[in-house]
N, C-alpha and C. Protein backbone atom coordinates (compact mmCIF):
# COMPACT_ATOMS: atom_id res chain seq x y z
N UNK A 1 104.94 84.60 47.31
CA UNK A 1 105.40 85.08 48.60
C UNK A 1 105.35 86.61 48.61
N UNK A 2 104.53 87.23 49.64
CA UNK A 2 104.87 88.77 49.97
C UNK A 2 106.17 89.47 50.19
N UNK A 3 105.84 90.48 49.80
CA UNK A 3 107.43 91.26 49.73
C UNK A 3 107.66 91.44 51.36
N UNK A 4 106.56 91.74 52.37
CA UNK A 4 106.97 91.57 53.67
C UNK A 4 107.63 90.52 54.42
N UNK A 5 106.90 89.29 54.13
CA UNK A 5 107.20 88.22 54.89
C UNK A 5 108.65 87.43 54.58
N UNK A 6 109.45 88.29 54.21
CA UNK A 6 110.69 87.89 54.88
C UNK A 6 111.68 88.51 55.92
N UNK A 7 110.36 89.86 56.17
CA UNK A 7 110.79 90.72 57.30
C UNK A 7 111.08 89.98 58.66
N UNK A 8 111.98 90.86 59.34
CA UNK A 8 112.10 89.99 61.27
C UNK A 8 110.39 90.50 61.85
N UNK A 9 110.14 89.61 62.39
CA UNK A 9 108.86 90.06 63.52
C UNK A 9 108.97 91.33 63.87
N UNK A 10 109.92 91.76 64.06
CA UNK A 10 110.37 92.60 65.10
C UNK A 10 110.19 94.15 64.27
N UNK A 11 110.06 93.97 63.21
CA UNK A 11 110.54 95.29 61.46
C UNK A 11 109.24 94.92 61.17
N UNK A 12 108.35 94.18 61.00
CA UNK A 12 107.25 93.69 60.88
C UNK A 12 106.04 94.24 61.75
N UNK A 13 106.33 94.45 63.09
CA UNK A 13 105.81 94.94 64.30
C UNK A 13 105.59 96.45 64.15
N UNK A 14 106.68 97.35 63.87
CA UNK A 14 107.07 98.30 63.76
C UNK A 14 106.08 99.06 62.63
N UNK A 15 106.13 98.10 61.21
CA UNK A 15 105.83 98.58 60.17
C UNK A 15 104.14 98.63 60.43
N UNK A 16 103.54 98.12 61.03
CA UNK A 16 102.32 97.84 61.46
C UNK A 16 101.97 99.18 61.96
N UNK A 17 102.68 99.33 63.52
CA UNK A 17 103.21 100.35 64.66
C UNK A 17 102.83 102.24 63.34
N UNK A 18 103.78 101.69 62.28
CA UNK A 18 103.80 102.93 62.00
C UNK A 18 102.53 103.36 61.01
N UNK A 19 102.24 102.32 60.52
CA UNK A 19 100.83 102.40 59.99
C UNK A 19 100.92 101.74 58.28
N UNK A 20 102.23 101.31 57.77
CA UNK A 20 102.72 100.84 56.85
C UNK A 20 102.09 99.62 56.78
N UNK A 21 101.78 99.20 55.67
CA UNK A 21 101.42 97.68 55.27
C UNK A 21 103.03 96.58 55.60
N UNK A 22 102.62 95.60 56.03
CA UNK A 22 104.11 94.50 56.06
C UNK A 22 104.08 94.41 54.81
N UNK A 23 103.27 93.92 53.82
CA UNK A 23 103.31 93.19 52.41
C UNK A 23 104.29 94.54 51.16
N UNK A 24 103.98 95.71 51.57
CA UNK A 24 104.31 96.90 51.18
C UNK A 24 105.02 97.88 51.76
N UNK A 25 106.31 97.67 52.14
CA UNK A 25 107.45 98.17 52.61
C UNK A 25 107.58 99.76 51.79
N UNK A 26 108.01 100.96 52.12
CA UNK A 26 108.33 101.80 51.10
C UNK A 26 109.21 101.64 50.13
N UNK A 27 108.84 102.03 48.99
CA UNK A 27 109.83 101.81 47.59
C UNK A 27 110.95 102.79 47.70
N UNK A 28 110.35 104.20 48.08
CA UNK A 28 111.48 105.17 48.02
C UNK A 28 112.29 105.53 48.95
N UNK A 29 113.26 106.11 49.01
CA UNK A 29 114.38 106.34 49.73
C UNK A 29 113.92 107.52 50.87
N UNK A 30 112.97 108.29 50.16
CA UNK A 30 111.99 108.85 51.46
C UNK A 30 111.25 108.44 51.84
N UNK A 31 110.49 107.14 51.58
CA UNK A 31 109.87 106.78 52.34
C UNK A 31 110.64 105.75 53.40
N UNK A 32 111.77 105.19 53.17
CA UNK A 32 112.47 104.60 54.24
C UNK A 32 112.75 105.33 55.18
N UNK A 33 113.12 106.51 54.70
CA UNK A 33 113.83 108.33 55.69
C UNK A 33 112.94 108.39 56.46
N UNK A 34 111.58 108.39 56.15
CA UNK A 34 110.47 108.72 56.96
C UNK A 34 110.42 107.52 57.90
N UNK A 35 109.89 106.46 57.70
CA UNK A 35 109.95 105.30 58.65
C UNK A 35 111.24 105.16 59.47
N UNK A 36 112.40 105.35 59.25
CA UNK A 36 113.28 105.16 60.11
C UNK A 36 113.44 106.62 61.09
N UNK A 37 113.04 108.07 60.65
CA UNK A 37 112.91 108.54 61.23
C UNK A 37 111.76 108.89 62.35
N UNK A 38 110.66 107.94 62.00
CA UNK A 38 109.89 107.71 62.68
C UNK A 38 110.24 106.85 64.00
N UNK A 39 110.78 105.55 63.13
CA UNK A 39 111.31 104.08 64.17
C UNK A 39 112.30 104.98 65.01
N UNK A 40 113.06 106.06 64.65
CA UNK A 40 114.07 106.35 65.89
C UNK A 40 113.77 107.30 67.04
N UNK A 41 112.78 108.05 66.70
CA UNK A 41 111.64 108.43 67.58
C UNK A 41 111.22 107.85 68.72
N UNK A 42 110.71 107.40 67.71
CA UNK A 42 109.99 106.05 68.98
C UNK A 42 110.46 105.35 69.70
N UNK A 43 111.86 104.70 69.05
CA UNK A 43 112.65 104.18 69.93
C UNK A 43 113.25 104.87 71.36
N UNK A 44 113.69 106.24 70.23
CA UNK A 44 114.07 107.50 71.91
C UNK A 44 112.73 107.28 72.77
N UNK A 45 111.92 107.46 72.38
CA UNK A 45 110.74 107.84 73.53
C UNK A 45 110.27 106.45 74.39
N UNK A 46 111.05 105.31 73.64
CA UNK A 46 110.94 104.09 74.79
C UNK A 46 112.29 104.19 75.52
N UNK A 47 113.36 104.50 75.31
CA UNK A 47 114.50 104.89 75.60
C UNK A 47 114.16 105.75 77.16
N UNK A 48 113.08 107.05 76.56
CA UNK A 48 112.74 108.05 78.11
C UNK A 48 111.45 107.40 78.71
N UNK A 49 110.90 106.38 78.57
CA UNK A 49 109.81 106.22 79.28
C UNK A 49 110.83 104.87 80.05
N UNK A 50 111.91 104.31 79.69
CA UNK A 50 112.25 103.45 80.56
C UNK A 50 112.79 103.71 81.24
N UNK A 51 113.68 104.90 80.95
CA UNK A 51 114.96 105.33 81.89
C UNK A 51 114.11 106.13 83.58
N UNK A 52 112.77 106.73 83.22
CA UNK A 52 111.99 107.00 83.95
C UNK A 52 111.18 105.97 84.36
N UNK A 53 110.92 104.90 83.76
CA UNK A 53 110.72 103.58 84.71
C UNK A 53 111.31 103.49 85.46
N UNK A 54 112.73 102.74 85.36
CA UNK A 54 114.04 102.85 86.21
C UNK A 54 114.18 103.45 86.95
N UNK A 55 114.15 105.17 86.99
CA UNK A 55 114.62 105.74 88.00
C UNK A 55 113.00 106.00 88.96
N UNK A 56 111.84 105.99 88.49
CA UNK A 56 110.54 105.32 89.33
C UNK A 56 110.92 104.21 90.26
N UNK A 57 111.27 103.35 89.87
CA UNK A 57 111.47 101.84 90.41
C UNK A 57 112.79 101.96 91.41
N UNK A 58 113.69 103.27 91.72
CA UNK A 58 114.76 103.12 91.96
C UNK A 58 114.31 104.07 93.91
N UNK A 59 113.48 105.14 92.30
CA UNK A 59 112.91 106.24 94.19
C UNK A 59 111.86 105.18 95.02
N UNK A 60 110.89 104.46 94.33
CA UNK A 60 109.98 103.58 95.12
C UNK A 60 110.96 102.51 96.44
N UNK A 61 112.41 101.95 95.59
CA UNK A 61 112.89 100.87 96.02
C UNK A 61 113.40 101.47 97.59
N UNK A 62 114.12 102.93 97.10
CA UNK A 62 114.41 103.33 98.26
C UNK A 62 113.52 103.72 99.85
N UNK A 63 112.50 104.27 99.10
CA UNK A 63 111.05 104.88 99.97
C UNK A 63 110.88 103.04 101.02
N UNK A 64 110.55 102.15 100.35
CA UNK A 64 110.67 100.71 100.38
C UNK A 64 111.70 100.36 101.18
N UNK A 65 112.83 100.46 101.38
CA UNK A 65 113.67 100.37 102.07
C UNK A 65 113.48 101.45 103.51
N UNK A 66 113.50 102.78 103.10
CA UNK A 66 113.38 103.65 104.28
C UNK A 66 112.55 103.15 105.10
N UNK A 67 110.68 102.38 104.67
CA UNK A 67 109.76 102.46 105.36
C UNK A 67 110.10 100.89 106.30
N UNK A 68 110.62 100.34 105.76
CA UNK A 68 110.58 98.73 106.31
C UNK A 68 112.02 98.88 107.48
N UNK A 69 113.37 99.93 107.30
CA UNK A 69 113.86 100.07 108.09
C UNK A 69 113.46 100.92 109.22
N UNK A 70 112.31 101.73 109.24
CA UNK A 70 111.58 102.53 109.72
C UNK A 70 110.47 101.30 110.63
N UNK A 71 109.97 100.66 110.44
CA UNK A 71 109.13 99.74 111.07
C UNK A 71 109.73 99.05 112.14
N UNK A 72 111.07 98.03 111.36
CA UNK A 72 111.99 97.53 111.86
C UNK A 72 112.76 98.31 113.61
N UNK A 73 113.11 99.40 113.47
CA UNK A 73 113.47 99.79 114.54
C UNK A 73 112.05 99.87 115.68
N UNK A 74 110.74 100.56 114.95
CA UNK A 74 109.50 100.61 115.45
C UNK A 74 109.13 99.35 116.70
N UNK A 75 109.09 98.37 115.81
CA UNK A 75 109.08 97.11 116.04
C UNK A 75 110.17 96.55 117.24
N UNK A 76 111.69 97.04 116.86
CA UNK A 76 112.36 96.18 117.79
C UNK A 76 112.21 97.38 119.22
N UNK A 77 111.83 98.43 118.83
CA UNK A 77 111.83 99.42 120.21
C UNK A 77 110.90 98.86 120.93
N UNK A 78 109.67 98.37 120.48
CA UNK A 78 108.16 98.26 121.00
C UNK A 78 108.55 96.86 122.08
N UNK A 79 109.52 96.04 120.96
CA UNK A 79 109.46 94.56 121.46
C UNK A 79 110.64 95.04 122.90
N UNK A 80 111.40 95.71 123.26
CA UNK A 80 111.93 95.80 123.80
C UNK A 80 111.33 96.97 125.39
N UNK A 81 110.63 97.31 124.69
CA UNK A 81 109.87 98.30 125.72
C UNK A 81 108.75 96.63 126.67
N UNK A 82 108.54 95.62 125.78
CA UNK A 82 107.56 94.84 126.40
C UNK A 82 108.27 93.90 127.41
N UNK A 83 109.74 93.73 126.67
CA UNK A 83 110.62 92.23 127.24
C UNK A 83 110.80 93.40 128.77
N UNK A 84 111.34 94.79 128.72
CA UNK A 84 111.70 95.24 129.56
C UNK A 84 110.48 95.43 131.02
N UNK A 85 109.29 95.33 130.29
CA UNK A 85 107.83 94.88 131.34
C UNK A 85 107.83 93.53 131.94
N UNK A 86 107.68 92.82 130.94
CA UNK A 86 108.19 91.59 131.72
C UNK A 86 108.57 91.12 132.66
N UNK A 87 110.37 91.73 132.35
CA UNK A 87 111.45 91.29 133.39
C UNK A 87 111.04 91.97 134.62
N UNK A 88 110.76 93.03 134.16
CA UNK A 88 110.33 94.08 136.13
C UNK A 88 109.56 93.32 136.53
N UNK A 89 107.96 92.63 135.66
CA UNK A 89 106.75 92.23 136.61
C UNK A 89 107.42 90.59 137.31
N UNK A 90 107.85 90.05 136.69
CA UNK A 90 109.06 88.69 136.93
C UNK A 90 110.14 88.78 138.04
N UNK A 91 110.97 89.59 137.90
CA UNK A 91 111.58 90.28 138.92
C UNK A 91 111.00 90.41 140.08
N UNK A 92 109.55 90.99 140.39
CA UNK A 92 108.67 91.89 141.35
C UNK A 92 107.57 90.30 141.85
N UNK A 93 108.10 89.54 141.63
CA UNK A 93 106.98 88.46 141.94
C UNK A 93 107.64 87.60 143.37
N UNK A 94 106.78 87.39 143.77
CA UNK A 94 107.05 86.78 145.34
C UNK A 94 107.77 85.65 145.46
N UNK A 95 107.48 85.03 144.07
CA UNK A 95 107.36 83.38 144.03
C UNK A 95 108.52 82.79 143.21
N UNK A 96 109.14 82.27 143.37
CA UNK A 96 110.55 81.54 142.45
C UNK A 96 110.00 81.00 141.10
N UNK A 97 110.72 81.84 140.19
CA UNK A 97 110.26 81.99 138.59
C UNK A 97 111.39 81.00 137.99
N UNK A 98 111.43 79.97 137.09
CA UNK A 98 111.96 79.63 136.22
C UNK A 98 111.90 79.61 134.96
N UNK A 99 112.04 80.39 133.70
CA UNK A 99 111.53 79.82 132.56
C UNK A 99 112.81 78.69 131.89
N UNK A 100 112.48 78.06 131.34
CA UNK A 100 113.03 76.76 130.06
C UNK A 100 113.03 77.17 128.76
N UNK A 101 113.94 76.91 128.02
CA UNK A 101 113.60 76.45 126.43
C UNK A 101 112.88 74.79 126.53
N UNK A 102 112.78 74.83 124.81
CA UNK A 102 112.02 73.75 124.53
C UNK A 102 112.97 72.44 124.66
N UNK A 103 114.43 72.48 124.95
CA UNK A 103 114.98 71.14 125.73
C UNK A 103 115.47 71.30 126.63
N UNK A 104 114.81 72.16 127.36
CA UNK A 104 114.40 72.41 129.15
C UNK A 104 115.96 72.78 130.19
N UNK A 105 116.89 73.73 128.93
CA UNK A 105 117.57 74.43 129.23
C UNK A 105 116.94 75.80 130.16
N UNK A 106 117.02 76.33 131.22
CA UNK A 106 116.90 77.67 132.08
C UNK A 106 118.00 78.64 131.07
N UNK A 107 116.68 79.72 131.16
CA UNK A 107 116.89 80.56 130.41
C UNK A 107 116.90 82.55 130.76
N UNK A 108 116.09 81.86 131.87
CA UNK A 108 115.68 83.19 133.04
C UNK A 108 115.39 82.44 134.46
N UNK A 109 115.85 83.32 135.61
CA UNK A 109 115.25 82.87 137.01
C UNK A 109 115.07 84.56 137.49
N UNK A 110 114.17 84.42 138.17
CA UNK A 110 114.18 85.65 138.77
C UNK A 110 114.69 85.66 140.37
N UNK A 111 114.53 86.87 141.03
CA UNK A 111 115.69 87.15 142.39
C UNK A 111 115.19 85.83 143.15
N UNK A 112 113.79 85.61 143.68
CA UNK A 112 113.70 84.19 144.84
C UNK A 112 114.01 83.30 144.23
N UNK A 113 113.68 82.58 142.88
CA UNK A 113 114.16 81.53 142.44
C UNK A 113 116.01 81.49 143.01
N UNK A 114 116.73 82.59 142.91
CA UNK A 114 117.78 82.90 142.89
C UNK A 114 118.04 82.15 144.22
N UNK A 115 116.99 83.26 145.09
CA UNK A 115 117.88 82.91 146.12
C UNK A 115 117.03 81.06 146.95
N UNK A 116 116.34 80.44 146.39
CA UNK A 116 115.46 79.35 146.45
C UNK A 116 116.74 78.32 145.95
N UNK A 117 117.39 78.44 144.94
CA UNK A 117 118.29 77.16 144.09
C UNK A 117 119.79 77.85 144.68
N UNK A 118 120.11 79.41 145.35
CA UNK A 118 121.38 79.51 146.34
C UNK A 118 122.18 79.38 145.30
N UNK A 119 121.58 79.72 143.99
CA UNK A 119 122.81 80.69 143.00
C UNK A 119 122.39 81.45 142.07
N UNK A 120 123.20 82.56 141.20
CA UNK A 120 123.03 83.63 141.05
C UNK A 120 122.29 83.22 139.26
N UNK A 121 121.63 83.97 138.74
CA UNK A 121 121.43 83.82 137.33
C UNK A 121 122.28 83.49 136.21
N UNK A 122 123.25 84.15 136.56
CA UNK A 122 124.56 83.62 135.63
C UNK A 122 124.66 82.21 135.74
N UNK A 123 124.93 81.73 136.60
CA UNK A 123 125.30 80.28 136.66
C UNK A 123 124.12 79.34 136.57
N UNK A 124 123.01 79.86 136.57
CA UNK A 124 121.59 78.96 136.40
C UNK A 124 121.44 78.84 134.84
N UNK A 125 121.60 80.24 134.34
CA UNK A 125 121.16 79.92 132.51
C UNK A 125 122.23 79.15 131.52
N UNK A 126 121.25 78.32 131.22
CA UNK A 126 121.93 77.74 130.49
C UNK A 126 122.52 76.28 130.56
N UNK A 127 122.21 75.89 131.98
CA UNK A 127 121.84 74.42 132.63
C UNK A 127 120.53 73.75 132.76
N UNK A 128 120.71 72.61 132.69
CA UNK A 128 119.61 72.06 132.06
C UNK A 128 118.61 71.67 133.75
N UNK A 129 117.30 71.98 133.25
CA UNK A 129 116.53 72.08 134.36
C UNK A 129 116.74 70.15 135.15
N UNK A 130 117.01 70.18 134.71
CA UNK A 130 117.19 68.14 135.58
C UNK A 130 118.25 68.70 136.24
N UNK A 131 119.42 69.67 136.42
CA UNK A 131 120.63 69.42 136.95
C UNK A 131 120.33 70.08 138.51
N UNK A 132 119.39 69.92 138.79
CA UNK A 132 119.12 70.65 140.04
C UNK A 132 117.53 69.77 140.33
N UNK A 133 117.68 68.99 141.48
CA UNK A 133 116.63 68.27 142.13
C UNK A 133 116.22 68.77 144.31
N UNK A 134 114.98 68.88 144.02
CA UNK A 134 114.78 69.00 145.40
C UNK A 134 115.08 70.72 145.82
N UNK A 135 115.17 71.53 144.85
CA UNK A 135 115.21 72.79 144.94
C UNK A 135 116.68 73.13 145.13
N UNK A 136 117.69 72.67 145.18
CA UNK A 136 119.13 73.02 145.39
C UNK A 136 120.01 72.50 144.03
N UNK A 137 121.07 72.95 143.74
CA UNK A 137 121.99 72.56 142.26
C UNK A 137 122.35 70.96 142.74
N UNK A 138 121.80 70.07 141.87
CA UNK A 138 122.67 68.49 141.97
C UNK A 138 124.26 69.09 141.88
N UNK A 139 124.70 68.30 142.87
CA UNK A 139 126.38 68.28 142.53
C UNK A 139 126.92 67.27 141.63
């Protein structure tokens, strides 16, 4: 059996790393001095390349955050600049507008619809389009 291989993987890795044979560990007390002052080196300098990972990964996360809350408002301004087109061209139409959801709840009427069913929007949304036959509210 080699004098290495009852090393951890891990002391094994290292000894490789530093250019040491595994099978041939240093005999002397300087040569351990040297390898461990080597191994603690190295260790610091994974120590500063992570902590600068970390704080990489920390400025990206934020930038990442800024840009997607940055879109986000982009986005809900744009969507709101369009709903607000909409409602005017809907509003501005001659013809009695109803829209539905998909279980045919009223959800919008515009002014003739309004004044076509002889009540106000408030009281239209949110009733179900069957509750009104023949153009007037079923009682």
């Amino acid at each position: 059996m080699s004098r290495g291989a009852g090393l951890h993987p891990i002391l094994q890795r290292y000894f490789r790393k530093s250019g040491l044979e595994v099978d041939v560990p240093p005999e002397s007390a300087d040569g351990w001095g040297a390898f461990v002052q080597w191994l603690s080196k190295t260790l610091d300098q994974h120590d500063d390349d992570r902590y600068t990972l970390e704080r990489s990964l920390d400025v990206v996360s934020e930038e990442m955050k800024e840009l997607y809350d940055s879109l986000r408002a982009s986005s809900e301004s744009m969507l709101a600049k369009e709903r607000d087109l909409l409602r005017a061209v809907t509003q501005s139409v001659g013809d009695g507008l109803c829209a539905v959801d998909q279980e045919g709840k009223i959800v919008f009427v515009n002014p003739e619809c309004e004044r076509l069913l002889g009540a106000p929007e408030e009281q239209l949304v949110g009733m179900s389009s069957l509750d009104f036959v023949g153009g007037r509210i079923a009682s």
